[in-house]
N, C-alpha and C. Protein backbone atom coordinates (compact mmCIF):
# COMPACT_ATOMS: atom_id res chain seq x y z
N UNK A 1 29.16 -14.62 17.55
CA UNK A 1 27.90 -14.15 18.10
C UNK A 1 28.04 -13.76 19.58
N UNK A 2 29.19 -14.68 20.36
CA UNK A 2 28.79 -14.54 21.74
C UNK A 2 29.72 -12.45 22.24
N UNK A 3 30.29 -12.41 21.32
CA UNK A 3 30.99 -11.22 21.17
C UNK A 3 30.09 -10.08 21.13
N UNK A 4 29.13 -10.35 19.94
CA UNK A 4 28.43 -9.40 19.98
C UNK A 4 27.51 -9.17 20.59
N UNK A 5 27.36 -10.05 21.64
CA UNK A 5 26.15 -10.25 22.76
C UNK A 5 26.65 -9.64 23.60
N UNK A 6 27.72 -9.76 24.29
CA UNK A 6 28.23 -9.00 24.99
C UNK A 6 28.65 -7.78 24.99
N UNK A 7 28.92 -7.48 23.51
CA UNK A 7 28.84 -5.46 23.70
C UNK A 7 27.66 -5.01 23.31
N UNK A 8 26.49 -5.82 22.47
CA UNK A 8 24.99 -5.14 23.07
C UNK A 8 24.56 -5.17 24.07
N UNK A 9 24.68 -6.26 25.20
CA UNK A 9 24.41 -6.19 26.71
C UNK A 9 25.61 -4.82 27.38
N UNK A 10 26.47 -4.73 26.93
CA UNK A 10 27.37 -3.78 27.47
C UNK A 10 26.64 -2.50 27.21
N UNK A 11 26.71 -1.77 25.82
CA UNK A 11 25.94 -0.90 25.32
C UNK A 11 24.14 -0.49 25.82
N UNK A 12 23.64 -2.04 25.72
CA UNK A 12 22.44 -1.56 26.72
C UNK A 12 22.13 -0.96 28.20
N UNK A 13 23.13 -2.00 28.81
CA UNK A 13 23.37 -0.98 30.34
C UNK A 13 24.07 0.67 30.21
N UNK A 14 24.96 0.65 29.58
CA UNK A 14 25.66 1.93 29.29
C UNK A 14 24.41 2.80 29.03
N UNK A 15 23.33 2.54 28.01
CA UNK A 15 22.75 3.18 27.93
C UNK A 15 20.93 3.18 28.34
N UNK A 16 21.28 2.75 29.55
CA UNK A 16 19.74 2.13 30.45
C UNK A 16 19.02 1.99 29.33
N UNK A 17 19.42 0.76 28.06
CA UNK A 17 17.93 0.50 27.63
C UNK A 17 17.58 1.36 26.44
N UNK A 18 18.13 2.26 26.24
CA UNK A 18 17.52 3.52 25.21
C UNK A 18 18.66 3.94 24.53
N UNK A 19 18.06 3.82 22.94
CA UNK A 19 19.05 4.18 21.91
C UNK A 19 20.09 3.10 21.62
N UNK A 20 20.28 1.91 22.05
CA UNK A 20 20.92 0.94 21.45
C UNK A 20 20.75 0.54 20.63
N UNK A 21 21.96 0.52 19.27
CA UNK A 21 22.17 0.58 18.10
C UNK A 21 21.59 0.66 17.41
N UNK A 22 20.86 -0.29 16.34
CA UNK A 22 20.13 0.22 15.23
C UNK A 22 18.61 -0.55 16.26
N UNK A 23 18.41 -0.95 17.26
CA UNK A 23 17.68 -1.38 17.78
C UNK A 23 16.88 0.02 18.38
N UNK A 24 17.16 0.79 18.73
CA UNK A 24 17.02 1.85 19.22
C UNK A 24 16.74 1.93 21.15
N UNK A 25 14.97 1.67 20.86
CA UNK A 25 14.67 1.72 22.10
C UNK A 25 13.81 0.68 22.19
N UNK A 26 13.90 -0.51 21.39
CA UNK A 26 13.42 -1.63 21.25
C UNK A 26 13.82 -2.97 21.45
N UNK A 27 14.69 -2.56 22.34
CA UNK A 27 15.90 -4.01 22.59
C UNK A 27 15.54 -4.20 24.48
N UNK A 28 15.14 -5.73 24.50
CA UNK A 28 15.17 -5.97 25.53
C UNK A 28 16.75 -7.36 25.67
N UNK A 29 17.02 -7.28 27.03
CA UNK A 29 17.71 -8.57 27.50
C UNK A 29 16.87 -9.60 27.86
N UNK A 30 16.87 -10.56 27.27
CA UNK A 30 16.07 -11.91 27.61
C UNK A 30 16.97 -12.97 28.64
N UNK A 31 16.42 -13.11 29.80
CA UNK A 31 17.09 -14.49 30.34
C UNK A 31 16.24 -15.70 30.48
N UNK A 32 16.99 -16.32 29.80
CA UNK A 32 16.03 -17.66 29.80
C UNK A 32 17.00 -18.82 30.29
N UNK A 33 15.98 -20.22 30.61
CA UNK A 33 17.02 -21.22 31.17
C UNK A 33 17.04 -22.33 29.97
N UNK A 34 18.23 -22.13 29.63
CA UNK A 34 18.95 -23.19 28.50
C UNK A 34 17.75 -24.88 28.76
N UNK A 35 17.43 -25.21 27.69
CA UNK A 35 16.50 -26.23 27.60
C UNK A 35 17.47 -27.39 28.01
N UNK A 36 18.54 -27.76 27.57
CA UNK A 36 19.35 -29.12 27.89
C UNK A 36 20.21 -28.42 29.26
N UNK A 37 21.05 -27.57 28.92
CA UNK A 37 22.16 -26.70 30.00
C UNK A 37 21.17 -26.46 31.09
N UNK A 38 20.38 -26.25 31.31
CA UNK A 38 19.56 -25.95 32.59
C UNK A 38 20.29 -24.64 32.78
N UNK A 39 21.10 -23.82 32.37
CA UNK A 39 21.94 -22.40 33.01
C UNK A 39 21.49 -21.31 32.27
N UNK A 40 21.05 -20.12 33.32
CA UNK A 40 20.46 -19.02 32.46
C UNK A 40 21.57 -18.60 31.03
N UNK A 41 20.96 -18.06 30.39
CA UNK A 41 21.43 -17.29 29.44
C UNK A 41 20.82 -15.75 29.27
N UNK A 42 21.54 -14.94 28.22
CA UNK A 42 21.47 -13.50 28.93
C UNK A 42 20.73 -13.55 26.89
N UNK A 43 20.35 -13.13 26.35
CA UNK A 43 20.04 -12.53 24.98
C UNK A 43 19.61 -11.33 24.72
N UNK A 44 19.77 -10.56 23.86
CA UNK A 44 19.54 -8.88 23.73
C UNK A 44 18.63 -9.57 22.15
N UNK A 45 17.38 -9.11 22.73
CA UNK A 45 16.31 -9.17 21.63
C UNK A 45 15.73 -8.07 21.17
N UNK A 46 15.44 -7.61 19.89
CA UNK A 46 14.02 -7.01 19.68
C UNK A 46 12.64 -7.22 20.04
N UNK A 47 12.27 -6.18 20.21
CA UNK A 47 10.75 -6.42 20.61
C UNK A 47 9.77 -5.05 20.24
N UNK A 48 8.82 -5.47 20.26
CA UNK A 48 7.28 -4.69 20.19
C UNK A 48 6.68 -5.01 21.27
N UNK A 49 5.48 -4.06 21.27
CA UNK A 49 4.27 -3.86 22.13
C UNK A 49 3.44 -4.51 21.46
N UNK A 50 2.48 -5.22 22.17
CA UNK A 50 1.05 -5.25 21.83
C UNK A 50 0.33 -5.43 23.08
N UNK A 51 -0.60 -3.73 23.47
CA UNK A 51 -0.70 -3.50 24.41
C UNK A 51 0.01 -3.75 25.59
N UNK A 52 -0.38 -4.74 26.80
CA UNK A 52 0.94 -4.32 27.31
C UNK A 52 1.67 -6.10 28.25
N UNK A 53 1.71 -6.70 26.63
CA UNK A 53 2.01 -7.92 26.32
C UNK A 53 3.43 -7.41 25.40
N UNK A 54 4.68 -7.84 25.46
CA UNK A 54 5.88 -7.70 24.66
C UNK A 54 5.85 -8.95 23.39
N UNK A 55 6.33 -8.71 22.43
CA UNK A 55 6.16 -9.53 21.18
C UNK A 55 8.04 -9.45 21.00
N UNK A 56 8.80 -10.96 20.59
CA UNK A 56 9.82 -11.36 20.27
C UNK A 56 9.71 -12.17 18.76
N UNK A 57 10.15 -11.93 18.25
CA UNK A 57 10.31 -12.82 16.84
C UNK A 57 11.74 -13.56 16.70
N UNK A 58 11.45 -14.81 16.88
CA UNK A 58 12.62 -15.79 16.39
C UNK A 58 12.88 -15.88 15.22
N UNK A 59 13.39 -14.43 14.76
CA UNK A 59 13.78 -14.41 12.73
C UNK A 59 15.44 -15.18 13.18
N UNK A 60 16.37 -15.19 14.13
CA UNK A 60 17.26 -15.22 13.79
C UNK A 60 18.07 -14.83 12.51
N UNK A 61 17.72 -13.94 11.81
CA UNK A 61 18.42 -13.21 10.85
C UNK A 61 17.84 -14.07 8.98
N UNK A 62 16.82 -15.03 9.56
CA UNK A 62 16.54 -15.60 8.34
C UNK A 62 17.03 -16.76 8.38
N UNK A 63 18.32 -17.28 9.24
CA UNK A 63 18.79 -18.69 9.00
C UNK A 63 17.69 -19.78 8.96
N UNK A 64 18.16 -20.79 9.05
CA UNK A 64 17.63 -22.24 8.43
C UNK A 64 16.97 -22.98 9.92
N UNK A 65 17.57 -22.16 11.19
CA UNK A 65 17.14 -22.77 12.31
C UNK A 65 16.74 -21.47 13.01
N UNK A 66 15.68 -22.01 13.84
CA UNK A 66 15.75 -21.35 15.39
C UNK A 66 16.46 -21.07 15.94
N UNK A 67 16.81 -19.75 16.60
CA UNK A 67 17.65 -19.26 17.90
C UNK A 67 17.48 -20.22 18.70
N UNK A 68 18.86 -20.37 19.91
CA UNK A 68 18.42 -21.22 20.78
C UNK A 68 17.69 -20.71 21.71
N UNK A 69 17.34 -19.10 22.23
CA UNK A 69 16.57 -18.84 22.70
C UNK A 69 15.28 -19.30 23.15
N UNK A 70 14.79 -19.91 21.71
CA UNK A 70 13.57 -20.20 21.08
C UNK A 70 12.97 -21.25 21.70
N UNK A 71 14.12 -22.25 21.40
CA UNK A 71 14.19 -22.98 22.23
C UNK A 71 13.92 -23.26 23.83
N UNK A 72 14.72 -22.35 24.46
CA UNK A 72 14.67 -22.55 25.96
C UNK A 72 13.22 -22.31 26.00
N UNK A 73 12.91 -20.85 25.51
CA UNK A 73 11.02 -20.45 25.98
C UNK A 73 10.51 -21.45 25.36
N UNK A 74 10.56 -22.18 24.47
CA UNK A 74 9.76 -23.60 24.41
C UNK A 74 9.85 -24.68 25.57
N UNK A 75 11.00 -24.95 26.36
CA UNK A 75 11.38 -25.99 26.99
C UNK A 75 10.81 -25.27 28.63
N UNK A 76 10.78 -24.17 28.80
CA UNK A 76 10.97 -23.24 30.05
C UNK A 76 10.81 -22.05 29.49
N UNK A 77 9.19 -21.87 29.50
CA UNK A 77 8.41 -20.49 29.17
C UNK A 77 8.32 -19.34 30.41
N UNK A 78 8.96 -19.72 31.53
CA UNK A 78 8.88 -18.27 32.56
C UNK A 78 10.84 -18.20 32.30
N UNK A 79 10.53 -16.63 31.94
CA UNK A 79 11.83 -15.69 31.61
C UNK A 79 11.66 -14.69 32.44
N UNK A 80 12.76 -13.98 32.35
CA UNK A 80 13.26 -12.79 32.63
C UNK A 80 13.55 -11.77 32.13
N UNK A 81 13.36 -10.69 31.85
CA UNK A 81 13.37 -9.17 30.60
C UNK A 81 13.97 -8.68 31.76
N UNK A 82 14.63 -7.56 30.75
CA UNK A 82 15.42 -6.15 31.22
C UNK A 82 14.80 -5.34 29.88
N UNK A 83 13.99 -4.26 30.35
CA UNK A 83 13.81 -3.27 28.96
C UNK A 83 14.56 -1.82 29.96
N UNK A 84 14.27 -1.12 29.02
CA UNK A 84 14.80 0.18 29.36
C UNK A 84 13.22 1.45 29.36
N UNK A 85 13.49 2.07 30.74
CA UNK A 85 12.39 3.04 31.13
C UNK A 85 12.52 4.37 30.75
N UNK A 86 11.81 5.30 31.32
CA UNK A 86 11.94 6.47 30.86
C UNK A 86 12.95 6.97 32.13
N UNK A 87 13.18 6.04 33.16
CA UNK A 87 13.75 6.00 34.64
C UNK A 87 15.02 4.96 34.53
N UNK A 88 15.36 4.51 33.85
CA UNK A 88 16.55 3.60 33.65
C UNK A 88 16.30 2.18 33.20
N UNK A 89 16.40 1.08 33.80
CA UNK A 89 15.83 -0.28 32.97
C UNK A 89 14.93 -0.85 34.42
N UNK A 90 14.33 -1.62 33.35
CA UNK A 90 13.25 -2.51 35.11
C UNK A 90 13.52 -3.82 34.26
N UNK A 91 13.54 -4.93 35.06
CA UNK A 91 13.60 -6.36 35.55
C UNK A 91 12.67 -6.98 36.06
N UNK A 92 12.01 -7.90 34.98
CA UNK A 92 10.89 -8.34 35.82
C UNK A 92 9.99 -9.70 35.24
N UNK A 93 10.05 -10.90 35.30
CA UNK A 93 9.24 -11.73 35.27
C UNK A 93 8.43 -12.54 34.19
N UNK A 94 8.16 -12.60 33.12
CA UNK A 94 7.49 -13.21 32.23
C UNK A 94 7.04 -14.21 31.87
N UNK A 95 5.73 -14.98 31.44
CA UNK A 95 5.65 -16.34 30.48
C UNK A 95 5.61 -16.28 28.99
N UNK A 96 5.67 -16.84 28.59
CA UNK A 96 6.24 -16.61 27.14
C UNK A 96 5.39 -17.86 26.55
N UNK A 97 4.10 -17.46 25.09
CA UNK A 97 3.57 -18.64 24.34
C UNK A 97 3.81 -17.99 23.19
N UNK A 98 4.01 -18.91 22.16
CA UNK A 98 4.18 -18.93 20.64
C UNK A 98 2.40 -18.11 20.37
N UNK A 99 2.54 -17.87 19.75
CA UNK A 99 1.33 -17.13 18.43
C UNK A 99 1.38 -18.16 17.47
N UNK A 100 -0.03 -18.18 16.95
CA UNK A 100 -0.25 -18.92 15.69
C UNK A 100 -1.14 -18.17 14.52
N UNK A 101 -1.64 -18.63 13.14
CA UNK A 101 -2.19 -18.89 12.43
C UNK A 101 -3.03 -16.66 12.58
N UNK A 102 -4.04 -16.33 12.78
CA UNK A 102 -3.86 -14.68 12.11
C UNK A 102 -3.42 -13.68 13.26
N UNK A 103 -3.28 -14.03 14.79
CA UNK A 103 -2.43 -13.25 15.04
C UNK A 103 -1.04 -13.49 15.40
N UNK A 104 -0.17 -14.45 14.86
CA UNK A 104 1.08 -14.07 14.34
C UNK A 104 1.10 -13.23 13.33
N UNK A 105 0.15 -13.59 12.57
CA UNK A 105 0.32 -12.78 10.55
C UNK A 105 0.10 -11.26 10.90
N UNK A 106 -0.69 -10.81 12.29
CA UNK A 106 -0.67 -9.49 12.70
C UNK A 106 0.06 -8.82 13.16
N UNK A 107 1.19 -10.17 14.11
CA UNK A 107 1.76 -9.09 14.84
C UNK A 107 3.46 -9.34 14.42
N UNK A 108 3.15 -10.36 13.38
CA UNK A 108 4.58 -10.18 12.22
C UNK A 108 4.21 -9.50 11.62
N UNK A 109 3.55 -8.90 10.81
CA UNK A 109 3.25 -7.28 10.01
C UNK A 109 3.85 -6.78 10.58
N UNK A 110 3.24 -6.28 12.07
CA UNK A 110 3.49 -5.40 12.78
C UNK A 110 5.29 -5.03 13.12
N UNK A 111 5.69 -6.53 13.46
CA UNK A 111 7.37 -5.74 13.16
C UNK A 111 7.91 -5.90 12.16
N UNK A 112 7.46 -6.16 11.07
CA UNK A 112 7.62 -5.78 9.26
C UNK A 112 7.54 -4.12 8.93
N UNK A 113 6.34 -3.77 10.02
CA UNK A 113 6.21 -2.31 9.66
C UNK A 113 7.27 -1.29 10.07
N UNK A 114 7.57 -1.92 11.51
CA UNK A 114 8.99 -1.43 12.43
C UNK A 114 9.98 -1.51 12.21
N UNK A 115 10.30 -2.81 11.69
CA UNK A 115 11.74 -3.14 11.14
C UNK A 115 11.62 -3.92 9.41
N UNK A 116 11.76 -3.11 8.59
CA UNK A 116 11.33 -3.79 7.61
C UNK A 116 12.17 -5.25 6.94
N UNK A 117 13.61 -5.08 7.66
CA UNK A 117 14.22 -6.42 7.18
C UNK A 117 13.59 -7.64 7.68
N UNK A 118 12.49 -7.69 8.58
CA UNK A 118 11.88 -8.23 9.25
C UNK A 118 11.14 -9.26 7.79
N UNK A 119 10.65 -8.72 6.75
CA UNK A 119 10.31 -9.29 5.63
C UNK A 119 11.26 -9.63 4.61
N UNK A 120 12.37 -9.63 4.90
CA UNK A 120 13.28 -10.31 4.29
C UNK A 120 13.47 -11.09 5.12
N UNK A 121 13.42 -11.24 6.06
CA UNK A 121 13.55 -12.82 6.63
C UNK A 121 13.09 -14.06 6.18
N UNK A 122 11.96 -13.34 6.09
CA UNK A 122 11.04 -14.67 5.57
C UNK A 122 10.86 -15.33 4.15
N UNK A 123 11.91 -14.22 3.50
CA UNK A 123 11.88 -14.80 1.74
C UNK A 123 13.59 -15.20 1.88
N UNK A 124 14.18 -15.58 3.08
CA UNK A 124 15.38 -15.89 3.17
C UNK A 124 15.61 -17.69 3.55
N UNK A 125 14.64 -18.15 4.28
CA UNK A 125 14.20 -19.10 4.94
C UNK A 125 13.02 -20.33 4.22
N UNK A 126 13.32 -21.07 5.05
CA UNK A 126 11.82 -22.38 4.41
C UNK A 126 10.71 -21.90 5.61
N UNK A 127 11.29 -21.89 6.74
CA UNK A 127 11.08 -22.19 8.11
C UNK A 127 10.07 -21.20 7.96
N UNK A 128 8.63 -21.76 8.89
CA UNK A 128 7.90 -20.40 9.48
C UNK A 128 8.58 -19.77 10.60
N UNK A 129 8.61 -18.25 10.94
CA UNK A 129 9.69 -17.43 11.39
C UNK A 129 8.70 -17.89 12.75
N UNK A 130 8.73 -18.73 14.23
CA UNK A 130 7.95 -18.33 15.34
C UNK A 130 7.84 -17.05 16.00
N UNK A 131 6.80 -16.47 16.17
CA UNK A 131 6.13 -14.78 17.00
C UNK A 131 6.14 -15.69 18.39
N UNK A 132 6.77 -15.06 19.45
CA UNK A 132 6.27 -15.42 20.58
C UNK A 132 5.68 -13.82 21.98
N UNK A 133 4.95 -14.28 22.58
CA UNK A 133 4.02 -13.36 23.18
C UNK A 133 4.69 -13.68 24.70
N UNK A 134 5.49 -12.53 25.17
CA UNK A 134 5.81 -12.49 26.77
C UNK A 134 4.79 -11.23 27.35
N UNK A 135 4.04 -12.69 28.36
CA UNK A 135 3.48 -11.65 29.67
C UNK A 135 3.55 -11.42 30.76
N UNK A 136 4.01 -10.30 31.35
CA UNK A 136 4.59 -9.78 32.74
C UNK A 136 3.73 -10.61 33.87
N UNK A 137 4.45 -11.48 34.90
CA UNK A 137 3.52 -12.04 35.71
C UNK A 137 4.61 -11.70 36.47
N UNK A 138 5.32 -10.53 37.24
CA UNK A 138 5.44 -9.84 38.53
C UNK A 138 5.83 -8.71 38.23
């Protein structure tokens, strides 16, 4: 995994943000601070809009656990994003809360509609998949 983190973070700068891989123009870098490690970490996530609040889904691919990501924004909810602009990438600030009960079920549709393996996740798993909601506070 840590391999392929590093040539999507490679690939994302290469390409300020836009058009990375099958992610397209929907991949942000997440830094968050490790819940036990206390040391940032760098993650290349998917994401959506809702309005102009960013939406992350902890599918981790369907496995049996949570990303540790998930984790940290549980332990230490102010992060850090890198998305990509129409001007190159911007850097900037976030808090981050879980969604519950009908607007998760909305705004997991919503990247069901975007990414449809997004619903195979969830017939892959026991686990409810957590939606979490980052909002720009600088």
């Amino acid at each position: 995994m840590a391999n392929w983190n590093e040539a999507t973070i490679k690939e994302f700068h290469a390409k300020a943000g836009k058009g990375v891989g099958s992610f397209g123009d929907r991949l942000m870098l997440l830094t968050t601070v490790g819940a036990r490690s206390g040391e940032e970490r760098i993650t290349p996530v998917m994401y959506h809009r809702d309005g102009e609040r960013y939406v992350v889904v902890a599918s981790k691919g369907g496995a049996p656990d949570d990303p540790a990501w998930y984790h940290n924004l549980k332990a230490n909810p102010v992060a850090r994003v890198e998305v990509g602009t129409a001007n190159g990438t911007e850097t900037f600030e976030v808090r981050a809360r879980e969604v519950e009960g009908e607007e998760r079920e909305r705004l997991y549709a919503e990247r069901v509609a975007i990414a449809p393996g997004f619903g195979e996740y969830t017939r892959m798993t026991s686990r409810q998949i957590p939606v979490m909601i980052l909002e720009r506070t600088s």
